[in-house]
Every structure is written in structure tokens, then in C-alpha cells.
Protein backbone atom coordinates (compact mmCIF):
# COMPACT_ATOMS: atom_id res chain seq x y z
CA UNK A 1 12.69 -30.37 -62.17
CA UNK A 2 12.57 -29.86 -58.14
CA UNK A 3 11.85 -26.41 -56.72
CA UNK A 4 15.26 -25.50 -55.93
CA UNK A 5 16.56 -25.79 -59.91
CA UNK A 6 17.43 -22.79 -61.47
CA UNK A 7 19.25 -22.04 -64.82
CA UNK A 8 22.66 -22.00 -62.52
CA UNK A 9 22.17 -25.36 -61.28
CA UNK A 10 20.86 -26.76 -64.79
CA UNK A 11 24.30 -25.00 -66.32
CA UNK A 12 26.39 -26.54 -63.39
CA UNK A 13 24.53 -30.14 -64.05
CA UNK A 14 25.09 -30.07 -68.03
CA UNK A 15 29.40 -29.51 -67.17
CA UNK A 16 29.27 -31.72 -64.92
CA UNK A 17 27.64 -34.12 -67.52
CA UNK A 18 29.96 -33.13 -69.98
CA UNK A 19 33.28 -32.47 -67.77
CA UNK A 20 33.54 -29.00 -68.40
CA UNK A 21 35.17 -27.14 -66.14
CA UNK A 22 33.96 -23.20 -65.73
CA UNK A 23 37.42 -22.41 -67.74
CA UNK A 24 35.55 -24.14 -70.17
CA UNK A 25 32.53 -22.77 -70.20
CA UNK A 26 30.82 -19.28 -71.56
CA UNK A 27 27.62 -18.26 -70.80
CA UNK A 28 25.85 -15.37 -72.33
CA UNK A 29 22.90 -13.45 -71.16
CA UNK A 30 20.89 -10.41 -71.37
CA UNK A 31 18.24 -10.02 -68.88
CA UNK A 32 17.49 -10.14 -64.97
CA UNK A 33 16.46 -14.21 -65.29
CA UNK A 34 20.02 -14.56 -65.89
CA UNK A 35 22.12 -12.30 -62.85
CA UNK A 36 22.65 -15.43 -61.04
CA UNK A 37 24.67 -17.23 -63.48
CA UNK A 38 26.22 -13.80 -64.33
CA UNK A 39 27.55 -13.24 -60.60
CA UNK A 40 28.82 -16.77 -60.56
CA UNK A 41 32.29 -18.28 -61.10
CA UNK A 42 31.30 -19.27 -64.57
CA UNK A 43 32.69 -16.85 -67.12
CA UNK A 44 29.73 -14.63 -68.18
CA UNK A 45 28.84 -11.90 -70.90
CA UNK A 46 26.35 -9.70 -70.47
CA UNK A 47 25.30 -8.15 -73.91
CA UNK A 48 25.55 -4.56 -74.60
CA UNK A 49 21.68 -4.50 -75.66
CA UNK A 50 20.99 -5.62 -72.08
CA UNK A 51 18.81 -2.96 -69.69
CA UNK A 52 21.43 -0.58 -67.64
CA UNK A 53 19.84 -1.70 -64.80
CA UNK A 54 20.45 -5.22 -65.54
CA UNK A 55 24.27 -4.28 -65.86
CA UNK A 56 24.23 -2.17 -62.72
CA UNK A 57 22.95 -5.32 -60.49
CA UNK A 58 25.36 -7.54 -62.55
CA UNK A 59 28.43 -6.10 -61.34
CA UNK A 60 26.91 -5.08 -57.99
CA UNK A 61 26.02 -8.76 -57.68
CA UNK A 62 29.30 -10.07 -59.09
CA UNK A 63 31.33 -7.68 -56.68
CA UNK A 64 29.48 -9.11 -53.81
CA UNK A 65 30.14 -12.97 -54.69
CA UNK A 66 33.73 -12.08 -55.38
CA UNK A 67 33.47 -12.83 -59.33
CA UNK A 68 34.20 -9.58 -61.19
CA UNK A 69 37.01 -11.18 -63.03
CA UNK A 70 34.26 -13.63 -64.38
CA UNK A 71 31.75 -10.94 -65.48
CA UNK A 72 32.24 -9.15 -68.97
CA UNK A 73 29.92 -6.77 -70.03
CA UNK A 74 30.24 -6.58 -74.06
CA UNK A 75 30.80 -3.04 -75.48
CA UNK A 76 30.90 -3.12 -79.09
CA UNK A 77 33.70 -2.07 -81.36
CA UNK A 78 35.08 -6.05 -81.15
CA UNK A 79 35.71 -6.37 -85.14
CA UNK A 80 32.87 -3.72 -85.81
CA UNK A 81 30.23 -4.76 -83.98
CA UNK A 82 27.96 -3.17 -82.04
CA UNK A 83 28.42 -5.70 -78.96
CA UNK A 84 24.14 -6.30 -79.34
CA UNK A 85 23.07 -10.16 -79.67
CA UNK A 86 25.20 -12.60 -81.21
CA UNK A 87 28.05 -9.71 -81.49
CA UNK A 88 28.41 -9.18 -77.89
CA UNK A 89 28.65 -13.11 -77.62
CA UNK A 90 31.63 -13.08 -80.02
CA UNK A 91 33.11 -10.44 -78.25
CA UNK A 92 32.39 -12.55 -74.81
CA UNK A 93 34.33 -15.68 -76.49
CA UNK A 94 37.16 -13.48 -77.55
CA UNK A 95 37.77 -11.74 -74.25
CA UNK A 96 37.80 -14.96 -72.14
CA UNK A 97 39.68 -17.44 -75.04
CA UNK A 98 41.80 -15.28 -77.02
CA UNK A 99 43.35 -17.86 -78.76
CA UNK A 100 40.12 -17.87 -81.01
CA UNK A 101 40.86 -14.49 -82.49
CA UNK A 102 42.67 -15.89 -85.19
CA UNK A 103 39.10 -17.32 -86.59
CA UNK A 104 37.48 -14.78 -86.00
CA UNK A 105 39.54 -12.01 -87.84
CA UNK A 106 40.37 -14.47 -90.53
CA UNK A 107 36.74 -15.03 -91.29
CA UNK A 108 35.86 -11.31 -90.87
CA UNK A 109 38.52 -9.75 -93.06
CA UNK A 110 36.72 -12.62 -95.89
């Protein structure tokens, strides 16, 4: 990889390969490694178990670039779940492509 890549550019590069546009896309993250991708136009969750600083410089950094409306920050209580890992990823999914509720209720009330 040349100096300059980052895990932004190596997202952007993969939807580009794949034509996925960012309406397309959700990325999920916990940690500092990941604030650049969470301040970008990409849709982004950031997962409830992630450090309150991490969250703080999220949406400081996501105010700053203009791309609050791209940044959620998982909460819990999404079908019961605490919002932590994989749950806060769910929840992510949910908030930016409703339309896959159905699923996911349908497979939770199994």
C-alpha cells in the first residue's frame, strides 16, 4: 500500500470496485483508528461499547466535515440489545435502511 492509504481510502477503493455508492454502504467502528471514516460522508455507526472519548471526537469531527447526518452513534434498546458489538451494528443497519426491519423483527420475535 503507498503511505498516503488509510482505511478511508481502502473503503472508498473497495465501492468503487464494487459500484457502491456511500447510500450503499455501512461502516461500523469502535475505536480512534476509525474517526476518519466515521466523520466522512459514508454512513457510519459508532458502537455503544466504544470509549466516550472516541464518541466525543466523532461528532466533534463529523460536525466539522459537515457529516452529522452520516454519523450514528448506537444506543441500545434496538430489539433489546444493548447497542455493544454486533448489536450496535444491527441497530446501525436499521437506522440508515429501514426497510430491513421487517427481517430483523421477524427473526427476533422467532
Amino acid at each position: 500500500l503507498p503511505a498516503s492509504a488509510s482505511r478511508l481510502s481502502a473503503i472508498e477503493a473497495l465501492m468503487r470496485e464494487l459500484g457502491c455508492a456511500p447510500g450503499q454502504t455501512v461502516f461500523c467502528g469502535d475505536s480512534g483508528s476509525d474517526l476518519e471514516i466515521l466523520a466522512s460522508r459514508i454512513p457510519s455507526v459508532l458502537v455503544a461499547n466504544s470509549r466516550p472519548d472516541v464518541q466525543e471526537l466523532a461528532l466533534e469531527l463529523a460536525e466539522e466535515a459537515g457529516t452529522l447526518a452520516q454519523l450514528h452513534i448506537a444506543e441500545g434498546g434496538f430489539l433489546g440489545m444493548n447497542g455493544n458489538y454486533s448489536a450496535g451494528i444491527l441497530e446501525g443497519v436499521a437506522h440508515y435502511h429501514p426497510d430491513t426491519l421487517h427481517w430483523m423483527e421477524k427473526d427476533h420475535e422467532q
